[in-house]
C-alpha atoms as a PDB file:
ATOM      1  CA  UNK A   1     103.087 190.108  -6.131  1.00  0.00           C
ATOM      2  CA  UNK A   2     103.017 194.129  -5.034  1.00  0.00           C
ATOM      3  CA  UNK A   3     106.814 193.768  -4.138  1.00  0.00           C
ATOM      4  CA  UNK A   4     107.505 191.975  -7.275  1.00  0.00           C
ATOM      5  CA  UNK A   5     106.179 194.748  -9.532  1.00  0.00           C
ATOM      6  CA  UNK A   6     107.488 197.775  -7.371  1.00  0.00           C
ATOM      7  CA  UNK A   7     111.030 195.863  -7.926  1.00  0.00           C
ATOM      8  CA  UNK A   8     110.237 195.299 -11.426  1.00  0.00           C
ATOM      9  CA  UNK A   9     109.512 198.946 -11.727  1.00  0.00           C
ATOM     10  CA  UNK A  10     112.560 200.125  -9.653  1.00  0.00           C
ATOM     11  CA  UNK A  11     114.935 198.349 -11.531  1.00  0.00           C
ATOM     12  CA  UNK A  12     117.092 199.505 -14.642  1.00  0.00           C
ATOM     13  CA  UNK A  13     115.998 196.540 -16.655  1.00  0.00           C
ATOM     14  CA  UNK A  14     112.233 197.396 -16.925  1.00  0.00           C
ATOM     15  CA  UNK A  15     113.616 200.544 -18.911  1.00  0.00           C
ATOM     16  CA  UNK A  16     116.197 198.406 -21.137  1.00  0.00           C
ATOM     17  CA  UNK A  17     119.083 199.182 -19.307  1.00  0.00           C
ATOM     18  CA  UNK A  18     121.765 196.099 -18.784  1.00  0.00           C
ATOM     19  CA  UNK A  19     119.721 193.435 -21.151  1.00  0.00           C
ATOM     20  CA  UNK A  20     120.909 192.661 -24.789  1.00  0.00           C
ATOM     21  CA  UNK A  21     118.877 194.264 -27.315  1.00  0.00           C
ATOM     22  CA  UNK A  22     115.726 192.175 -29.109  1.00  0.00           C
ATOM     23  CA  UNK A  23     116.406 191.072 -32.258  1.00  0.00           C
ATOM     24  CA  UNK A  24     112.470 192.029 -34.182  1.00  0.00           C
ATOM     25  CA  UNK A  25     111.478 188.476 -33.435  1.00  0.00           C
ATOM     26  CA  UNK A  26     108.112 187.829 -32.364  1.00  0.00           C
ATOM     27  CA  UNK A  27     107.507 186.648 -28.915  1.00  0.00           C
ATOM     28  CA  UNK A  28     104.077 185.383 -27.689  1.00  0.00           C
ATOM     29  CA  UNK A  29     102.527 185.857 -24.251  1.00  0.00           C
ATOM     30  CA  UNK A  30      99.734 183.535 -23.077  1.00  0.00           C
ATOM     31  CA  UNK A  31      98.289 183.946 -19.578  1.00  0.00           C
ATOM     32  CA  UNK A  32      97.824 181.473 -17.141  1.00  0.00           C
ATOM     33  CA  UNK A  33      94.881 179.833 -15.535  1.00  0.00           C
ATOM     34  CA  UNK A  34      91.297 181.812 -15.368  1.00  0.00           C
ATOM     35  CA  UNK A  35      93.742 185.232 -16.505  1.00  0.00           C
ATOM     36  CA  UNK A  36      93.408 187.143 -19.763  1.00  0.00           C
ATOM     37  CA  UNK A  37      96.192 188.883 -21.596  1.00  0.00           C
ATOM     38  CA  UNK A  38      95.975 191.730 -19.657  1.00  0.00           C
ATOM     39  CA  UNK A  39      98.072 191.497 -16.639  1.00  0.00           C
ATOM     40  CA  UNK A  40     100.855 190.508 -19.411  1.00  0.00           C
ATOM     41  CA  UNK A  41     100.763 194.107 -20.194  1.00  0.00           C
ATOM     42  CA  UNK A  42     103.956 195.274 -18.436  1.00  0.00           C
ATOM     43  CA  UNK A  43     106.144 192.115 -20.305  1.00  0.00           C
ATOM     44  CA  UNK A  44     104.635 192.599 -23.268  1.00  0.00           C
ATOM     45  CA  UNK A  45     105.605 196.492 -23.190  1.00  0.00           C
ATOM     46  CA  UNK A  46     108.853 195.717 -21.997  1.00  0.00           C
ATOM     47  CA  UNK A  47     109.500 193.124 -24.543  1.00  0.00           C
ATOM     48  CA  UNK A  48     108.554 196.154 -27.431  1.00  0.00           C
ATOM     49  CA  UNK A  49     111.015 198.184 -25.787  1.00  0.00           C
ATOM     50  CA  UNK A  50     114.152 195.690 -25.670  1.00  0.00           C
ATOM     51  CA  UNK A  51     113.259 195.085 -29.560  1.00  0.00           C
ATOM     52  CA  UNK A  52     111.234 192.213 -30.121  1.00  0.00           C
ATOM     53  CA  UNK A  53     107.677 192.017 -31.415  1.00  0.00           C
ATOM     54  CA  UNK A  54     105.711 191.305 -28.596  1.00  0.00           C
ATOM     55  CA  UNK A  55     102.000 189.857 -29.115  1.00  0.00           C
ATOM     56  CA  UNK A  56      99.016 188.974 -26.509  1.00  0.00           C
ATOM     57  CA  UNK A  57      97.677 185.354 -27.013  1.00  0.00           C
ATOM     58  CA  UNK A  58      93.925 186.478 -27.753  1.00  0.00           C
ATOM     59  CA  UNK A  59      92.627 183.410 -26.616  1.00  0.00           C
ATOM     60  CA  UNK A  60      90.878 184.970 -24.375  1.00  0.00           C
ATOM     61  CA  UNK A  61      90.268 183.894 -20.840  1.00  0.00           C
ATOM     62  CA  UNK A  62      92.013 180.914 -20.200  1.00  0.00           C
ATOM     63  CA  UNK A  63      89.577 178.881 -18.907  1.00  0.00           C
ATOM     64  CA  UNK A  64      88.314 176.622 -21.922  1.00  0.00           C
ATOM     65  CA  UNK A  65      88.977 173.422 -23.412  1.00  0.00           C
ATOM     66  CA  UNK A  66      92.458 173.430 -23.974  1.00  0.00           C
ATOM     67  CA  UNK A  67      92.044 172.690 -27.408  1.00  0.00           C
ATOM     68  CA  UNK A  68      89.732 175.053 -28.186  1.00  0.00           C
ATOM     69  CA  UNK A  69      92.751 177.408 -26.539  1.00  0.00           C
ATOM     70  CA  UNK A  70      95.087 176.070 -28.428  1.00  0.00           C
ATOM     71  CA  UNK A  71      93.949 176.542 -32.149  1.00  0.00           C
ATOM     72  CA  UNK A  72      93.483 180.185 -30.613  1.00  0.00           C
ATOM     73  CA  UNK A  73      96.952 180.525 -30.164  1.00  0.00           C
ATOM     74  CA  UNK A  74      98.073 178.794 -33.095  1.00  0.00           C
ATOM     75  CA  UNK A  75      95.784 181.734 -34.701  1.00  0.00           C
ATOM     76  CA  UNK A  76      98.275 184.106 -33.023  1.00  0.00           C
ATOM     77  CA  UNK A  77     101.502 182.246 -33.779  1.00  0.00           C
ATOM     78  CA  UNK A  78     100.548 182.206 -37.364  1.00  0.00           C
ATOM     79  CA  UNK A  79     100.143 185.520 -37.623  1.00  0.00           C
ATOM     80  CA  UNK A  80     103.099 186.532 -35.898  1.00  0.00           C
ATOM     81  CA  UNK A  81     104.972 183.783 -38.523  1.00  0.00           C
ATOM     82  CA  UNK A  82     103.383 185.612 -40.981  1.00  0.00           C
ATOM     83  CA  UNK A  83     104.337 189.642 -40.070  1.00  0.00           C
ATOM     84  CA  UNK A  84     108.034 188.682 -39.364  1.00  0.00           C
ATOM     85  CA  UNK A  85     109.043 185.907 -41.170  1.00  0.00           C
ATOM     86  CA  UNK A  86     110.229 184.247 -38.661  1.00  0.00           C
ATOM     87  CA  UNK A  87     109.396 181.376 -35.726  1.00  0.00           C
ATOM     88  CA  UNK A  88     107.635 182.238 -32.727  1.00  0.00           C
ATOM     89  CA  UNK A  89     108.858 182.479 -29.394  1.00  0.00           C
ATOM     90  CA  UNK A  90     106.312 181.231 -26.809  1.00  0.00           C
ATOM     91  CA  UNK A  91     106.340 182.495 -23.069  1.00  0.00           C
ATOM     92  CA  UNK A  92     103.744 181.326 -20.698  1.00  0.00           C
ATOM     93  CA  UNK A  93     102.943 181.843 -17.079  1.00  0.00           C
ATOM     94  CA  UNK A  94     101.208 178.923 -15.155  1.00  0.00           C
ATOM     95  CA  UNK A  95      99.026 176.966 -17.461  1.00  0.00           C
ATOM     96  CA  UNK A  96      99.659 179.271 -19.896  1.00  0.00           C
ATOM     97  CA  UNK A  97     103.252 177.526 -20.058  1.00  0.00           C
ATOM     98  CA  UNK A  98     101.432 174.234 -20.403  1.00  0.00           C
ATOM     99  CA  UNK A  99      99.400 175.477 -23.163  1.00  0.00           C
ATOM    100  CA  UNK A 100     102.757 177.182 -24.546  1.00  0.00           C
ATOM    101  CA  UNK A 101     104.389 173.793 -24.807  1.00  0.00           C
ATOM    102  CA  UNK A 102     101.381 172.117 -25.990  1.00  0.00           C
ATOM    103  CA  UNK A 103     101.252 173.863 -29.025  1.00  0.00           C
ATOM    104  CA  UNK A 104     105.041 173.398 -29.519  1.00  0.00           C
ATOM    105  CA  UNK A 105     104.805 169.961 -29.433  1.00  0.00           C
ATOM    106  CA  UNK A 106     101.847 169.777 -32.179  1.00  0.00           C
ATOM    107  CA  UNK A 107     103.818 172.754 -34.277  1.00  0.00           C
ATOM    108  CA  UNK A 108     107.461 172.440 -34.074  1.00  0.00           C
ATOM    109  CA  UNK A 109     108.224 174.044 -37.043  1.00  0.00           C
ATOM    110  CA  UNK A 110     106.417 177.030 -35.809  1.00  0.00           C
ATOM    111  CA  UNK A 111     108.074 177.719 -32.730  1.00  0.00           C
ATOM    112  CA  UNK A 112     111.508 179.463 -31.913  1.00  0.00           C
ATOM    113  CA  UNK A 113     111.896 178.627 -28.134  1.00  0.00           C
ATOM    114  CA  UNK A 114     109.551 178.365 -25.155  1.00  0.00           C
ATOM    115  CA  UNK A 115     109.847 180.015 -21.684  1.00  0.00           C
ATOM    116  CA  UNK A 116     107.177 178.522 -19.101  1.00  0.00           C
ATOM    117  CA  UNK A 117     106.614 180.302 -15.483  1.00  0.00           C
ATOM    118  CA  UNK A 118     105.774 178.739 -12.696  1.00  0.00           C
ATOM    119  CA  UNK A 119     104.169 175.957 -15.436  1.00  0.00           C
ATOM    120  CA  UNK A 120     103.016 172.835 -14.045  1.00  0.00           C
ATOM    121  CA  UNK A 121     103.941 170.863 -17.241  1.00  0.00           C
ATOM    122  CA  UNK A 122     104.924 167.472 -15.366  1.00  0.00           C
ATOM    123  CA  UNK A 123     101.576 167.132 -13.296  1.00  0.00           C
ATOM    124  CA  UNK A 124      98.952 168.714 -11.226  1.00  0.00           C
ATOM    125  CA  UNK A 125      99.504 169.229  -7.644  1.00  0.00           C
ATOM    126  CA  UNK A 126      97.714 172.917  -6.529  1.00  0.00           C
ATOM    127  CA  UNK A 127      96.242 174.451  -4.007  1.00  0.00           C
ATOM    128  CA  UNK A 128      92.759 173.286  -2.807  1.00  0.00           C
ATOM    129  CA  UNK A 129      91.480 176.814  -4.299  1.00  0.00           C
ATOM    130  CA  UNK A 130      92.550 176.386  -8.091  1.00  0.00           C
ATOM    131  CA  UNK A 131      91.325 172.759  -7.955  1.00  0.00           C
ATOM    132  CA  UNK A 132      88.176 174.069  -7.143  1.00  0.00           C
ATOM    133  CA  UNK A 133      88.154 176.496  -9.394  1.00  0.00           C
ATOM    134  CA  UNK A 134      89.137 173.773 -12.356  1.00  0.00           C
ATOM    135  CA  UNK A 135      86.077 171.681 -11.307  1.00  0.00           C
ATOM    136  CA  UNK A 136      84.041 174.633 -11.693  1.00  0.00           C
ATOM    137  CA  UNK A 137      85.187 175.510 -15.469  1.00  0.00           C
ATOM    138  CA  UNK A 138      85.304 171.671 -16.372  1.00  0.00           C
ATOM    139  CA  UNK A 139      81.723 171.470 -15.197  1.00  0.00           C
ATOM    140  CA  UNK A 140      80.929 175.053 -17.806  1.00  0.00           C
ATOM    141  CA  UNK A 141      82.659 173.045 -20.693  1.00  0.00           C
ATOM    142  CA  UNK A 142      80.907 169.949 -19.901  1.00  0.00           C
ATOM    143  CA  UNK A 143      77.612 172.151 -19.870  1.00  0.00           C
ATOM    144  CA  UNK A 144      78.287 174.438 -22.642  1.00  0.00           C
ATOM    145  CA  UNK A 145      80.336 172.257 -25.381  1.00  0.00           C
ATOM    146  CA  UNK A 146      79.139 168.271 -24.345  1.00  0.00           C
ATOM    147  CA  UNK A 147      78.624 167.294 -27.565  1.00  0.00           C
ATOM    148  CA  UNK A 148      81.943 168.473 -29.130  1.00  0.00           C
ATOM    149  CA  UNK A 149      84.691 167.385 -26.286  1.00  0.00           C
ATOM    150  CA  UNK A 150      85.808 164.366 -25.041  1.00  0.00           C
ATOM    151  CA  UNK A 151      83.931 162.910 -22.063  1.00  0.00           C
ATOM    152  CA  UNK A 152      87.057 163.315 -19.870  1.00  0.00           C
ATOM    153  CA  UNK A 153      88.201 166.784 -21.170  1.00  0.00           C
ATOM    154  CA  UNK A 154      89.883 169.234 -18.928  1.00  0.00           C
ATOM    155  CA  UNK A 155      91.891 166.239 -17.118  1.00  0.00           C
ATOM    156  CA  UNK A 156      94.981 165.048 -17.323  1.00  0.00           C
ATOM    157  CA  UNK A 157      93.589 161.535 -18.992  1.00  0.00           C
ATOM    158  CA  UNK A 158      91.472 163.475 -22.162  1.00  0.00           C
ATOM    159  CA  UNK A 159      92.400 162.096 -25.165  1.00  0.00           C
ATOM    160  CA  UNK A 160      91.991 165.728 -27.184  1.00  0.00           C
ATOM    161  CA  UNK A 161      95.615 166.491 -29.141  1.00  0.00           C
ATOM    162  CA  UNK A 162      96.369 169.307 -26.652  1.00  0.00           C
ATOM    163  CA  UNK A 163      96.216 167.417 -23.734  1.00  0.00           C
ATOM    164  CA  UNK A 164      98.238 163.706 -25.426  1.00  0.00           C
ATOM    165  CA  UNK A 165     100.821 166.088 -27.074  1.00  0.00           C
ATOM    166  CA  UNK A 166     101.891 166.640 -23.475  1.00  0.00           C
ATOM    167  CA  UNK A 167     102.365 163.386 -23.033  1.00  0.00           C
ATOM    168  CA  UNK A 168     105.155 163.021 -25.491  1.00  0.00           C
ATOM    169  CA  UNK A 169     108.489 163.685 -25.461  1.00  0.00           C
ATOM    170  CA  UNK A 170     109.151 167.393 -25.921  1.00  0.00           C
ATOM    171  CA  UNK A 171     110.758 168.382 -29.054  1.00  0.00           C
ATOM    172  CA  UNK A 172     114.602 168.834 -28.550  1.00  0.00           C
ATOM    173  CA  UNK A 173     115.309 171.338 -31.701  1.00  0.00           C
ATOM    174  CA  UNK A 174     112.811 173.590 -29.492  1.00  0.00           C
ATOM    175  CA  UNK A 175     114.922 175.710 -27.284  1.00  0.00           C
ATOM    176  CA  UNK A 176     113.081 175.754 -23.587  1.00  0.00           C
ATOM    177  CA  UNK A 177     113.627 176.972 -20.291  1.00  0.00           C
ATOM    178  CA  UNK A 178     111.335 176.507 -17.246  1.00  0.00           C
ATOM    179  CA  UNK A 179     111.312 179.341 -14.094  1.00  0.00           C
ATOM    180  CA  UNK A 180     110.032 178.209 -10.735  1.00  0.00           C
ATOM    181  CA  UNK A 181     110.309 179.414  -7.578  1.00  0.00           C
ATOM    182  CA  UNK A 182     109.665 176.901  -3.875  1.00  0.00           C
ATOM    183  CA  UNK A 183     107.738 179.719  -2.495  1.00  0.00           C
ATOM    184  CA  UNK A 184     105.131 179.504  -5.212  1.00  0.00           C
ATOM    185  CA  UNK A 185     102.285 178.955  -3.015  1.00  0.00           C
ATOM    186  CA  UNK A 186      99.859 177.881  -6.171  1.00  0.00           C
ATOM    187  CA  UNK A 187     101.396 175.152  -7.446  1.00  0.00           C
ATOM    188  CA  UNK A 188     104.079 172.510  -6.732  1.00  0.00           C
ATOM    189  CA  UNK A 189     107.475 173.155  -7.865  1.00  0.00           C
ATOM    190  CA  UNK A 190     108.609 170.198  -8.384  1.00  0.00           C
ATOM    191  CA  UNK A 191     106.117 169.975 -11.290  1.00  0.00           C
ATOM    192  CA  UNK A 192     107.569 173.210 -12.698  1.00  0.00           C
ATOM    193  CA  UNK A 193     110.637 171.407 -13.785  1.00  0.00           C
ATOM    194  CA  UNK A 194     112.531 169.645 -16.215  1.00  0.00           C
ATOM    195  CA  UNK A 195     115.098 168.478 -14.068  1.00  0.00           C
ATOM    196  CA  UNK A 196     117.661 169.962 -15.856  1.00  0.00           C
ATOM    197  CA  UNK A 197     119.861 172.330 -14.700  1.00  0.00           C
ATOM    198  CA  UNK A 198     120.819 173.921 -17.911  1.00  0.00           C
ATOM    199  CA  UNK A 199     117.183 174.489 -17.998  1.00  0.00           C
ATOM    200  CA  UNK A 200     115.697 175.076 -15.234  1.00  0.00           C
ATOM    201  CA  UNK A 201     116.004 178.600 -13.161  1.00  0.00           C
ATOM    202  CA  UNK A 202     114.909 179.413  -9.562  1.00  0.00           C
ATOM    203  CA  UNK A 203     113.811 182.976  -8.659  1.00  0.00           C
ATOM    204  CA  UNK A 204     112.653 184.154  -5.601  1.00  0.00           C
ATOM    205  CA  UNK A 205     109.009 185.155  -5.431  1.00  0.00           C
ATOM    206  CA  UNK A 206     105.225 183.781  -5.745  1.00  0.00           C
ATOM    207  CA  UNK A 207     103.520 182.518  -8.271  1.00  0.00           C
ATOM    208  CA  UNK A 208     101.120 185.084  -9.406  1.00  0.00           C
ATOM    209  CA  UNK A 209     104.574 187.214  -8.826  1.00  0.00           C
ATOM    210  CA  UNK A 210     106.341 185.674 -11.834  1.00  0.00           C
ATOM    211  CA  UNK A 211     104.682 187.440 -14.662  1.00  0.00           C
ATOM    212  CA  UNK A 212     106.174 190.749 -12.747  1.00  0.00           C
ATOM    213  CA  UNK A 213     109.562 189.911 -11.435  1.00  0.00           C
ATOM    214  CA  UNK A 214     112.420 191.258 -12.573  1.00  0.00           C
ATOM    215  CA  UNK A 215     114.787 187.995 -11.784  1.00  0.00           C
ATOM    216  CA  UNK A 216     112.083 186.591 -14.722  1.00  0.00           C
ATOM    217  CA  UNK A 217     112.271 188.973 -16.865  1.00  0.00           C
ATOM    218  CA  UNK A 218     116.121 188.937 -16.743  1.00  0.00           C
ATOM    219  CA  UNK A 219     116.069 185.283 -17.547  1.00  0.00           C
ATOM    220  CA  UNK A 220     113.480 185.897 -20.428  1.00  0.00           C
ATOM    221  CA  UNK A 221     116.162 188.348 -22.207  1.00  0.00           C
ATOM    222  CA  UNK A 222     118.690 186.288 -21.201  1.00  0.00           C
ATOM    223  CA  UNK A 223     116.828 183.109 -23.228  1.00  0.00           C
ATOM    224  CA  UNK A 224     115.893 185.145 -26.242  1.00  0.00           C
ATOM    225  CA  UNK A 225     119.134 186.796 -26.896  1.00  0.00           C
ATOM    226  CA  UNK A 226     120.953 183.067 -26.715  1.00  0.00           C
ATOM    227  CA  UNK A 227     117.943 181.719 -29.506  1.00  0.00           C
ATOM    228  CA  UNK A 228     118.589 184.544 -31.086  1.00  0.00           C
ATOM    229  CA  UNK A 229     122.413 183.992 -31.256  1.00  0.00           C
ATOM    230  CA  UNK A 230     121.898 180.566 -31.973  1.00  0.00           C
ATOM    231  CA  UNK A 231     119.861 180.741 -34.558  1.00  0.00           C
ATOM    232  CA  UNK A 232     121.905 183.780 -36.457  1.00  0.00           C
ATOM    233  CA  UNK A 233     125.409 181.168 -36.441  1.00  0.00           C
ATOM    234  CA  UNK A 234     123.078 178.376 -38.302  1.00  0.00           C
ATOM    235  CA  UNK A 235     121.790 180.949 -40.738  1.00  0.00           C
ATOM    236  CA  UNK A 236     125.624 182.233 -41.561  1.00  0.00           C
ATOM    237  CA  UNK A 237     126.464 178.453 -41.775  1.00  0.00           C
ATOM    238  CA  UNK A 238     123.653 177.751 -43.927  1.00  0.00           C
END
């Protein structure tokens, strides 16, 4: 992760340099699991500085029922619909790119594109430390909130709408792209993926290292300027 962000920082793209300018859009960051907004703080500046409208999740830590996380973020979206007009572009490290496309699915109409890093979208497979970790929070919701979830939330079989809308078929008007990289270390891969290659993107790097590399953040402008594209030739057509 420390030789991700001192190559993030040494390169001309951090500054705006050699990526196509934003286009005022809003883009939404949402962090990934147990992590608040905060270490998003060097995308979402660098997003403001490209040109698009860049806004933190404020769903606080992400370590909740993931539908109590999600009508957070829909909070966010909404208001970032509202100030510009516009849909929302989604990017999400870890299970923040599981929440990401969670909420896409529920709100199509809402959402402009969605980016996922290092998102484990097709399954869980992690390292024995995170599992522990997600016993440990599902046990706190189970204390804290038992009479308002289901009896199996924070699983992969909870029948909340967060978890069953991943279940479905993801909405293909909603531009997406999925980064991974095989030395992620946290997760498996091979979950990361659509199994696409128009969609899919390797980098080199780790996992935490994704929200700070700069072979990510070139793919993120990359993504955003093609939406944006996109979407400008259906609104001359229109």
């Amino acid at each position: 992760m420390g030789l991700d962000w001192l190559a993030l920082r040494a390169s001309p793209l951090f500054y705006g340099l050699g990526v196509a300018r934003g286009d005022g859009s809003a883009v939404v960051l949402v962090p990934g699991f147990l992590g608040t907004d905060l270490y998003l703080g060097e995308m979402y500046w660098w997003l403001r500085r490209i040109g698009y409208r860049a806004y933190m999740s404020r769903i606080g830590r992400n370590a909740d029922c993931l539908d109590v996380l999600g009508d957070r973020l829909l909070s966010t979206v909404d208001r970032a619909q509202a100030s510009t007009g516009r849909k929302v572009h989604l990017v999400g490290h870890s299970l923040g790119g599981v929440l990401s496309r969670s909420v896409a699915s529920m709100r199509p109409a809402r959402i402009a594109s969605v980016a996922t890093l290092g998102s484990p979208f097709r399954g869980v497979r992690s390292h024995p430390f995170v599992m522990g970790a997600t016993d440990v929070v599902r046990r706190r919701i189970r204390r804290e909130r038992a009479s308002d979830i289901p009896p199996r939330c924070y699983t992969g079989y909870c029948t909340c709408q967060a978890v069953t809308s991943l279940q479905t078929e993801f909405p293909p008007s909603i531009p997406q792209i999925a980064v991974y990289t095989r030395t992620d270390g946290i997760v498996d891969w091979r979950f990361c993926v659509n199994g696409d290659p128009a969609t899919d993107f390797e980098v080199p790097g780790s996992h935490v290292g994704l929200a700070f590399n700069p072979c990510v953040y070139r793919l993120i402008a990359q993504h955003l300027a093609r939406v944006g594209r996109a979407t400008s030739r259906l609104e001359v057509s229109a």
